[in-house]
Each structure stands twice: as C-alpha cells, then as structure tokens.
C-alpha atoms as a PDB file:
ATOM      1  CA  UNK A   1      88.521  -7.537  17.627  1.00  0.00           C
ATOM      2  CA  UNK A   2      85.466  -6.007  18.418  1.00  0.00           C
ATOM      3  CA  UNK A   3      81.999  -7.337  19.369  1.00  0.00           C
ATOM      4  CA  UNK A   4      80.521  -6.379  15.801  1.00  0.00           C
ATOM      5  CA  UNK A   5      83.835  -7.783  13.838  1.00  0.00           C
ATOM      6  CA  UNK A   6      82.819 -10.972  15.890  1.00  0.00           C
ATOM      7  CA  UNK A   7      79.546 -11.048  14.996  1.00  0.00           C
ATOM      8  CA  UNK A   8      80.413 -10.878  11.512  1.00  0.00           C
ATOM      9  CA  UNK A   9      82.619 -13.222  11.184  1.00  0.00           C
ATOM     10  CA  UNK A  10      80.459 -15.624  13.055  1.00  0.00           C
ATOM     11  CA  UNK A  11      77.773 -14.988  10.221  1.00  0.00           C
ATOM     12  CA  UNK A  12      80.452 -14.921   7.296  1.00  0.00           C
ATOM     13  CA  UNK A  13      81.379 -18.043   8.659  1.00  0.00           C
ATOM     14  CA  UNK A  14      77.224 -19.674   9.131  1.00  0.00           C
ATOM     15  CA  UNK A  15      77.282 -18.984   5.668  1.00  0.00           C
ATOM     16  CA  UNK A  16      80.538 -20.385   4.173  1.00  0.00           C
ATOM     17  CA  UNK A  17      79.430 -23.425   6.030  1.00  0.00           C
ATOM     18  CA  UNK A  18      76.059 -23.696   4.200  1.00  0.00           C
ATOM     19  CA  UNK A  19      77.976 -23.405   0.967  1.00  0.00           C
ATOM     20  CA  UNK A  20      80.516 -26.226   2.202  1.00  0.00           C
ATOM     21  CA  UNK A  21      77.675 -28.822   3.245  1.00  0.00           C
ATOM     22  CA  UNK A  22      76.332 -28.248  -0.269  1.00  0.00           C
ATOM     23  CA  UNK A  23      79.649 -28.536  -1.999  1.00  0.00           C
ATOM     24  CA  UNK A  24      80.092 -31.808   0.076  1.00  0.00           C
ATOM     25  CA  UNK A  25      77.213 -33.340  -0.680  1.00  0.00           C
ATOM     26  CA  UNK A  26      77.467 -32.478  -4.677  1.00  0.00           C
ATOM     27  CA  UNK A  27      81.191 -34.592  -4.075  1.00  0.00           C
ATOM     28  CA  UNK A  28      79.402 -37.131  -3.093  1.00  0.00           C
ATOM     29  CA  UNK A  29      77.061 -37.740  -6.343  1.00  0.00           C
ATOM     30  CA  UNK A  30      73.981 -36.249  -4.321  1.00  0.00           C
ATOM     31  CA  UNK A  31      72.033 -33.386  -4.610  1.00  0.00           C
ATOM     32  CA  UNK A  32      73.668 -29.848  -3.349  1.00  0.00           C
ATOM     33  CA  UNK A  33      70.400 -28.172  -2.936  1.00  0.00           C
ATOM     34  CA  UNK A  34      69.757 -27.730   0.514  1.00  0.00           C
ATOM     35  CA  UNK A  35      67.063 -24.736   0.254  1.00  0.00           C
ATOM     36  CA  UNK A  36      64.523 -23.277  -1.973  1.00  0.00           C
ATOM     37  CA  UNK A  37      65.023 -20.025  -2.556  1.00  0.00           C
ATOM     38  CA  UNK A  38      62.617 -18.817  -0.015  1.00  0.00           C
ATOM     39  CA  UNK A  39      63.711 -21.225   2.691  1.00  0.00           C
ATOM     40  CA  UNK A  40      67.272 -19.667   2.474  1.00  0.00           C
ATOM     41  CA  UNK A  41      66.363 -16.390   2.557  1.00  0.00           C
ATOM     42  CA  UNK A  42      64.413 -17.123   5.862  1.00  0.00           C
ATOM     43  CA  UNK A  43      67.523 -19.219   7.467  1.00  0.00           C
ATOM     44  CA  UNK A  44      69.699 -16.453   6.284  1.00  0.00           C
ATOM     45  CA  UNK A  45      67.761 -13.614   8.041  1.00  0.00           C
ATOM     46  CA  UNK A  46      66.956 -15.617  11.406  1.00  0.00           C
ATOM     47  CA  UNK A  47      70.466 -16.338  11.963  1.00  0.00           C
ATOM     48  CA  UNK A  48      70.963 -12.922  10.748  1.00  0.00           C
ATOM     49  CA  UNK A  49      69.066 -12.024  13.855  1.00  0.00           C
ATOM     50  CA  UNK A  50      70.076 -14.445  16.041  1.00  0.00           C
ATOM     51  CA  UNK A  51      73.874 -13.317  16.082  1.00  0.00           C
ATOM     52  CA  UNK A  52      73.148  -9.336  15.761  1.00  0.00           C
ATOM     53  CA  UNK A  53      70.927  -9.678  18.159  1.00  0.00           C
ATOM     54  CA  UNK A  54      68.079  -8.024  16.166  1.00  0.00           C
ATOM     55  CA  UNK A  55      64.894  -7.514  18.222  1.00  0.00           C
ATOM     56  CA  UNK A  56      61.114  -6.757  16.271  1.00  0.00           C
ATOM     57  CA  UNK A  57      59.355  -4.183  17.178  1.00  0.00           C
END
C-alpha cells in the first residue's frame, strides 16, 4: 500500500466515522446532527489537510 492509498483510507475512514457517531446517536432517540452545514465543510477540509499534509501558501 502506498503512502497516498494510506492517506486515503485514513480520510475515507474520518469520515465513515462521522457518519457512524451520527447514526449512533439517531439509535439512541437523540439528535444525529452533529454539524451545520458550514461547520462540516470546515472539519472536512482541515482534516482534509491534516492527513494530506496540505500546506497554504
């Protein structure tokens, strides 16, 4: 496996795991909705970063 299929299943996986605490918390009777819309997009794109190693410029 290489360093890029790594880092993509580590994200593939960050995200299957926000859908499962949301899915887990809707089983329990409670609200699933963890994010706005916004908020998601910015937790998706800093962890985004933070595993491909994405650097501003």
């Amino acid at each position: 496996m290489t360093d890029l299929d790594k880092r993509i299943s580590e994200y593939a996986k960050w995200i299957e795991s926000r859908y499962d605490d949301s899915h887990e918390l809707r089983g329990k009777g409670k609200n699933g909705y963890i994010d706005g819309k916004a908020d998601a997009y910015e937790s998706s794109l800093r962890e985004f970063k933070r595993i491909f190693n994405v650097k501003e410029e």
